[in-house]
N, C-alpha and C. Protein backbone atom coordinates (compact mmCIF):
# COMPACT_ATOMS: atom_id res chain seq x y z
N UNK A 1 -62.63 58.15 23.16
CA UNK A 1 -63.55 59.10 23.74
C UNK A 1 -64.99 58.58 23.68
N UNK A 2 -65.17 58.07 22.88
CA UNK A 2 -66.66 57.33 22.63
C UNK A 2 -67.26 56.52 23.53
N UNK A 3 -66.14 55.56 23.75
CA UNK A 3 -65.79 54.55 24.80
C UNK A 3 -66.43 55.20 26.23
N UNK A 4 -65.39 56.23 27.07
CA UNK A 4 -66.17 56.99 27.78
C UNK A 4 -67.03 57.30 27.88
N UNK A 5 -68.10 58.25 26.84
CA UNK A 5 -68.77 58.58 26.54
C UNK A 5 -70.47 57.58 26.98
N UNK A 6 -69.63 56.27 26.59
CA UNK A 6 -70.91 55.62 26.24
C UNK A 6 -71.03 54.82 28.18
N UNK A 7 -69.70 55.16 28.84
CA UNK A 7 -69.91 54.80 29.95
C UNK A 7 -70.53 55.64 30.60
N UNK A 8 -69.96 57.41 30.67
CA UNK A 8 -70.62 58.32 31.54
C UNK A 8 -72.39 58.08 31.16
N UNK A 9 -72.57 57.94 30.05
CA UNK A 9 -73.92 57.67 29.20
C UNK A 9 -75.03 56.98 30.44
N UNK A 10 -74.57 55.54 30.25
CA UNK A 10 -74.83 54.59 30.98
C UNK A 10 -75.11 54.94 32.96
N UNK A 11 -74.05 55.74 33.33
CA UNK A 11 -74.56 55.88 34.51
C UNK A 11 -75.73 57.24 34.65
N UNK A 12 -75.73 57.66 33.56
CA UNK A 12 -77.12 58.50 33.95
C UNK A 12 -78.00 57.90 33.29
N UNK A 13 -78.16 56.79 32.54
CA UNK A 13 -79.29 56.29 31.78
C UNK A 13 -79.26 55.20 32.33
N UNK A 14 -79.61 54.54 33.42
CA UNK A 14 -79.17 53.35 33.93
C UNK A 14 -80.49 52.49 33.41
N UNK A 15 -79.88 51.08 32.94
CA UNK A 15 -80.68 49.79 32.55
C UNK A 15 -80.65 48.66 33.07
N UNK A 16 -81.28 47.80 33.36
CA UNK A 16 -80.70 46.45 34.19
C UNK A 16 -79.95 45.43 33.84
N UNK A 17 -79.51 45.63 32.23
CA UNK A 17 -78.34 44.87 31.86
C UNK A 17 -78.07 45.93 30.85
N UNK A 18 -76.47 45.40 30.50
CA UNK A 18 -75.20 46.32 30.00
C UNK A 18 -75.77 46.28 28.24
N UNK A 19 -76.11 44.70 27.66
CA UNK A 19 -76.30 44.75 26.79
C UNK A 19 -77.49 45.53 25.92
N UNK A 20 -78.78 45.93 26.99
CA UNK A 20 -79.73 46.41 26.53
C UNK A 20 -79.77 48.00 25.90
N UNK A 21 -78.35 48.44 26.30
CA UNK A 21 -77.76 49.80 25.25
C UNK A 21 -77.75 49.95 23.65
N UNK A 22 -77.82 48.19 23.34
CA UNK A 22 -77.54 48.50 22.12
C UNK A 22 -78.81 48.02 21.41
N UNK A 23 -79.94 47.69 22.40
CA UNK A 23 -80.98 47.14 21.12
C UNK A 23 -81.72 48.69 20.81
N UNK A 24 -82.67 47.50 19.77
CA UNK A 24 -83.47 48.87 18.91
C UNK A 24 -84.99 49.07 19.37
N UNK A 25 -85.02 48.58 20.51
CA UNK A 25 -86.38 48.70 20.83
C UNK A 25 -87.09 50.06 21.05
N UNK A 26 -87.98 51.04 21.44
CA UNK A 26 -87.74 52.57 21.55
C UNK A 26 -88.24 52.30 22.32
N UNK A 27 -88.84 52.01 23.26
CA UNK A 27 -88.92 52.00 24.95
C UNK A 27 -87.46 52.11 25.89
N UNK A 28 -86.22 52.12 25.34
CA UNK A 28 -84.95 52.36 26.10
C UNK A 28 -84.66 53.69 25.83
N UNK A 29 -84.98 53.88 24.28
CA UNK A 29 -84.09 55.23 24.32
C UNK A 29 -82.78 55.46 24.09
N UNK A 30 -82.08 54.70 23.53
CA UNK A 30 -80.57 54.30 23.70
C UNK A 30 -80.25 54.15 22.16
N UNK A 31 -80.78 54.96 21.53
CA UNK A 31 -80.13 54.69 20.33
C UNK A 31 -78.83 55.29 19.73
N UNK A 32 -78.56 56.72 21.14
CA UNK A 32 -77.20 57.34 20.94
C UNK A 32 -75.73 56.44 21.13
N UNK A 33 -75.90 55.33 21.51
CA UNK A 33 -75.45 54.61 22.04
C UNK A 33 -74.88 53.89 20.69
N UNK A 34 -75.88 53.23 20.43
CA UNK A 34 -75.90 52.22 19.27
C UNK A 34 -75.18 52.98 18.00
N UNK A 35 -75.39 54.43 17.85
CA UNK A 35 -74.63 55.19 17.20
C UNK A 35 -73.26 55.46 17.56
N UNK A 36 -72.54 55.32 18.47
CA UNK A 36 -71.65 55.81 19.24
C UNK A 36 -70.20 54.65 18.45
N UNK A 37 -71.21 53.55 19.29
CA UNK A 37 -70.08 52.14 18.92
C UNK A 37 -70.53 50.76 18.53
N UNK A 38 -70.53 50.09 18.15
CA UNK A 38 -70.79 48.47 18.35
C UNK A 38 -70.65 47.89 19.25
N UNK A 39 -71.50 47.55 19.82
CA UNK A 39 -71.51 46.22 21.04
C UNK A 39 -70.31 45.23 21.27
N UNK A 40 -70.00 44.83 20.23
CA UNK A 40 -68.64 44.09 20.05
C UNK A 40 -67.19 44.67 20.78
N UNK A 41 -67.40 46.32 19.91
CA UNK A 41 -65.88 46.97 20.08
C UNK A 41 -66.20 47.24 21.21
N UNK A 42 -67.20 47.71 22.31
CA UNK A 42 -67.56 48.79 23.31
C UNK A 42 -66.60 47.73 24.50
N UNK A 43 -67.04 46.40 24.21
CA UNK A 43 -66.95 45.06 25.45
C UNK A 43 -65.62 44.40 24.90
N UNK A 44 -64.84 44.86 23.73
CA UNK A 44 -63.34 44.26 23.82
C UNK A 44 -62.86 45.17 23.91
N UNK A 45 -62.78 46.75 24.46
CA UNK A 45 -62.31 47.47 24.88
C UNK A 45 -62.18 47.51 26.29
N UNK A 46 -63.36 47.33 27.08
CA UNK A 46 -64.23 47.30 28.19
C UNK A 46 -62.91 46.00 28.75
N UNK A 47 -62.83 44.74 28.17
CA UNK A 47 -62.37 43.38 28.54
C UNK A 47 -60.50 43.46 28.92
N UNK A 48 -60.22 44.53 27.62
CA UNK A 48 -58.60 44.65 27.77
C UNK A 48 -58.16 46.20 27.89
N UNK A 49 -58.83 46.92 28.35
CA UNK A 49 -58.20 48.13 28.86
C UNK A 49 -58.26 47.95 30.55
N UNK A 50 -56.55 48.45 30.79
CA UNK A 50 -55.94 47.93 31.89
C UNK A 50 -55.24 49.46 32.38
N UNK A 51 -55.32 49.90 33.67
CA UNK A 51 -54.97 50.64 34.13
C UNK A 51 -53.08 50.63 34.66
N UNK A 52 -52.85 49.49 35.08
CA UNK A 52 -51.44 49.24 36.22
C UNK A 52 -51.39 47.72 35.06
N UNK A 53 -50.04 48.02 35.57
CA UNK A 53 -49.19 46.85 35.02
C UNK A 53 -49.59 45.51 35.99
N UNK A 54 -50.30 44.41 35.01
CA UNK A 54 -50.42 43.12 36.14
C UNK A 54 -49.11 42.33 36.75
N UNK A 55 -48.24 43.01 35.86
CA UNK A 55 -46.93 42.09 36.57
C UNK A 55 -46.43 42.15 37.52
N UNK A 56 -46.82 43.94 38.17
CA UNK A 56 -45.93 44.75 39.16
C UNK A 56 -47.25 44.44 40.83
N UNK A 57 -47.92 43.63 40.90
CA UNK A 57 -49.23 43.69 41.90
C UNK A 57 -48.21 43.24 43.27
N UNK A 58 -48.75 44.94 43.61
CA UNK A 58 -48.79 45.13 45.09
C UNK A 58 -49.59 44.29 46.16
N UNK A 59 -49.62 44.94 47.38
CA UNK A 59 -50.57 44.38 48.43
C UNK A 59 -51.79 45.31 48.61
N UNK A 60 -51.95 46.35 47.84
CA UNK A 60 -53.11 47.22 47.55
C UNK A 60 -54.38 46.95 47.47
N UNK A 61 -55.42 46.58 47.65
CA UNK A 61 -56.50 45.46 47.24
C UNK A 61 -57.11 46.19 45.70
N UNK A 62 -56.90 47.90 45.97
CA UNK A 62 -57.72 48.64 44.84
C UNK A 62 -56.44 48.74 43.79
N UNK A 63 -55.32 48.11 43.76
CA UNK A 63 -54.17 48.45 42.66
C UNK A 63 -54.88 48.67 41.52
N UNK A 64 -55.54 47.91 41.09
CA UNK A 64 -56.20 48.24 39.41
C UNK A 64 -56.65 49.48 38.99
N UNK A 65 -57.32 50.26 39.91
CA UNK A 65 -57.96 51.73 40.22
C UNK A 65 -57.04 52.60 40.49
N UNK A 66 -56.18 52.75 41.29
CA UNK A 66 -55.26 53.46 41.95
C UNK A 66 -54.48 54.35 41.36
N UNK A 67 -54.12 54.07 39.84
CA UNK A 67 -53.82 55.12 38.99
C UNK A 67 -54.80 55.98 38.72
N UNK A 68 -55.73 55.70 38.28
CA UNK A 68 -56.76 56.52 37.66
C UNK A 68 -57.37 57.45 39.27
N UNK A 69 -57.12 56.99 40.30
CA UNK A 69 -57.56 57.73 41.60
C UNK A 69 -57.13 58.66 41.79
N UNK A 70 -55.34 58.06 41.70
CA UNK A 70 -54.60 59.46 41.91
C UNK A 70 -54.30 60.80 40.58
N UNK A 71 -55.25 60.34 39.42
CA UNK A 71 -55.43 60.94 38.75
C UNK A 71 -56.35 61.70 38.64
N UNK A 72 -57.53 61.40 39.00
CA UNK A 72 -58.53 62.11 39.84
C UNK A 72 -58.45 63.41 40.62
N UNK A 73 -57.40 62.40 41.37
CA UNK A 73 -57.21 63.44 42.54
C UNK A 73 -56.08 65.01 42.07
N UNK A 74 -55.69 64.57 41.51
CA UNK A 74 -54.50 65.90 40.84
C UNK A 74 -55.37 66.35 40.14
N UNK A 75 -56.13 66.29 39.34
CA UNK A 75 -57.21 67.01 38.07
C UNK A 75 -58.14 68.09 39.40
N UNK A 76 -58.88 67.38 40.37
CA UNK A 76 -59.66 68.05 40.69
C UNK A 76 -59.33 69.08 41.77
N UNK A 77 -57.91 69.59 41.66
CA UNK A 77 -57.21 71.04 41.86
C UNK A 77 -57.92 72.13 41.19
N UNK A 78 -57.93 71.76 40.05
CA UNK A 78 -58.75 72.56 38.83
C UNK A 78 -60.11 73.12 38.68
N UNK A 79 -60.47 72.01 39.79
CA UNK A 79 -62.31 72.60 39.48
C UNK A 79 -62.78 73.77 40.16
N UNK A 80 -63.95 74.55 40.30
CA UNK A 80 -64.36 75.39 40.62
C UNK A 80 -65.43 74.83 41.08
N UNK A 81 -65.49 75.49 42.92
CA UNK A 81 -65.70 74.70 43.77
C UNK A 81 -66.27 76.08 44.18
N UNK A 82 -67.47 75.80 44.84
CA UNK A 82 -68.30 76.65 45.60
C UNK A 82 -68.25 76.47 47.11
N UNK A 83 -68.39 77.82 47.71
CA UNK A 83 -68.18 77.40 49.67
C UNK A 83 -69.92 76.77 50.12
N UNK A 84 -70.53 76.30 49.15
CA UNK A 84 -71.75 76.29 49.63
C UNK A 84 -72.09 74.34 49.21
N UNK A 85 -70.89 73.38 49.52
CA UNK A 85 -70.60 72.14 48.94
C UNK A 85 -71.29 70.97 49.90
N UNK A 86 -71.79 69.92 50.07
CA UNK A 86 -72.13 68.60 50.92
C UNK A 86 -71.52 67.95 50.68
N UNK A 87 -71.59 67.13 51.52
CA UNK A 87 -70.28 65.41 51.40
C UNK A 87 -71.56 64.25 52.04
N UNK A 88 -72.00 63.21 51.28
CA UNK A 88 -72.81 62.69 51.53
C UNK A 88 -71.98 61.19 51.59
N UNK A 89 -73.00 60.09 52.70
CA UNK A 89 -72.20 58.67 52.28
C UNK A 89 -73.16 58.16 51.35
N UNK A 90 -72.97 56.97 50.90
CA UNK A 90 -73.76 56.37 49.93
C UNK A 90 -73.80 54.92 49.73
N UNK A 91 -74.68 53.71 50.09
CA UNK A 91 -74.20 52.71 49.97
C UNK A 91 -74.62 52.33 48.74
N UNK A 92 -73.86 51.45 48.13
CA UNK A 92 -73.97 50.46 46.78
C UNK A 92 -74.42 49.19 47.21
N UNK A 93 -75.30 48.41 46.93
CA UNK A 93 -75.90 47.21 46.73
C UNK A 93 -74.79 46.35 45.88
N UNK A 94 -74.35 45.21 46.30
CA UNK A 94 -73.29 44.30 46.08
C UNK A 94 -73.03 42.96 45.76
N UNK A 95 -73.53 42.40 45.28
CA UNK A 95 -73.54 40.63 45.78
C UNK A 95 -72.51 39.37 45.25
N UNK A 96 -71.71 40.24 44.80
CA UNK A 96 -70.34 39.58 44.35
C UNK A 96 -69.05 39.09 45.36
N UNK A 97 -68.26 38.74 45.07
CA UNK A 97 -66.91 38.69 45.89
C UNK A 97 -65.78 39.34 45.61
N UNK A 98 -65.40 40.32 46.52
CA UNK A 98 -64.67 41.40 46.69
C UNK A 98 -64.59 41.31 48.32
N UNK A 99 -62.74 42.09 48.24
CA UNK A 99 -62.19 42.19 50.00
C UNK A 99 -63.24 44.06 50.00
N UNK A 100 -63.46 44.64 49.49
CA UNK A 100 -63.69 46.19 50.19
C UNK A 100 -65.27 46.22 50.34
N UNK A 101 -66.01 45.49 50.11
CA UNK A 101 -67.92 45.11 50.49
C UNK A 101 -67.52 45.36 52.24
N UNK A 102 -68.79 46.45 52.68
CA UNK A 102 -68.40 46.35 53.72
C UNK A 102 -70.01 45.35 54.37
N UNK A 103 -69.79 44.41 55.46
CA UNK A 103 -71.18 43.98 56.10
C UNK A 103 -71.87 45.10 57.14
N UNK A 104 -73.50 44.91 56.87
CA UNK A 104 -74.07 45.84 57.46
C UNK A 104 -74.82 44.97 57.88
N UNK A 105 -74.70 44.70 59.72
CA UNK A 105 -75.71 43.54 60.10
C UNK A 105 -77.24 44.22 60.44
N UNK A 106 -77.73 45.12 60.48
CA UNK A 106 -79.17 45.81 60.64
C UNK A 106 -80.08 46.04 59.00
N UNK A 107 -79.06 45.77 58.45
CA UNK A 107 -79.67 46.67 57.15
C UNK A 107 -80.39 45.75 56.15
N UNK A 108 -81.82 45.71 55.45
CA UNK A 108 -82.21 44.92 54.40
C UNK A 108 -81.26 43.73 53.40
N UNK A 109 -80.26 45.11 53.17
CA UNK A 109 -79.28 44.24 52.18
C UNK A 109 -77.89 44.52 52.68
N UNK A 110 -77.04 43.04 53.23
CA UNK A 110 -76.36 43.07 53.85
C UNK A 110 -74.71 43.31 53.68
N UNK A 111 -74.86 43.43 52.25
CA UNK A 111 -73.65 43.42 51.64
C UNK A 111 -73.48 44.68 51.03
N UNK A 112 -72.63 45.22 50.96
CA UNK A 112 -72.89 46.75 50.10
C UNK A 112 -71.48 47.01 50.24
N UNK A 113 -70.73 48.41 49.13
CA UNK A 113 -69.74 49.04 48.92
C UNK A 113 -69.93 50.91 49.49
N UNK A 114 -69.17 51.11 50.14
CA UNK A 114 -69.20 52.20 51.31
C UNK A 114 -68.94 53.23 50.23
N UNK A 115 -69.75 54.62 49.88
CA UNK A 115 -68.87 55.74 49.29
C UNK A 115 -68.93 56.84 49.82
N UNK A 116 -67.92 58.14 49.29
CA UNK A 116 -68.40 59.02 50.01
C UNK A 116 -68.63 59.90 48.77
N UNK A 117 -69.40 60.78 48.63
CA UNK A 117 -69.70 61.41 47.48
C UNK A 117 -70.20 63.05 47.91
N UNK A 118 -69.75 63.78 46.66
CA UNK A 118 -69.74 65.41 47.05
C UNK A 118 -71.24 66.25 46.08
């Protein structure tokens, strides 16, 4: 749970590297963090927690995700949902190699990951 914790953490406290969660500087602010877990355990958890079996790989490109999606998706039966909701797109800035980056030939930055978000 910590583990989580220190991820949901991270996307509302966003920093420009992963490791800067755990220093002690007080200009970050992140010392809940440093309380939470060790840097060590946070990133050999992070390294070998595995969603799908690597033995069983489909032709899926997102197989690794795909459990936890459709887990997602059954949970959020549950929520309490207002008739007054938006559906926005959202692009992500990208510069790695991955098949789902979609190209955007007009746009500043040409590489990006497509979302849709509520």
């Amino acid at each position: 749970m910590r583990f989580l914790g220190v991820i949901f953490y991270s996307g509302h406290h966003i920093l420009p590297r992963e490791k800067t969660y755990w220093e002690n500087a007080p200009d970050t602010g992140t010392t809940l963090v440093s309380q939470a877990m060790s840097r060590k355990r946070y990133f050999d958890i992070k390294k070998y927690l595995h969603c799908n079996d690597n033995t069983a790989i489909d032709s899926d490109r997102s197989y690794k995700v795909r459990r936890i999606y459709t887990l997602l998706n059954e949970v959020q039966q549950f929520g309490m949902f207002s008739e007054h909701l938006s559906i926005d797109e959202r692009m992500v800035h990208y510069f790695g190699r991955h098949g789902c980056k979609m190209y955007m030939k007009g746009k500043p930055v040409k590489f990006r990951y497509y979302h849709w978000i509520l």
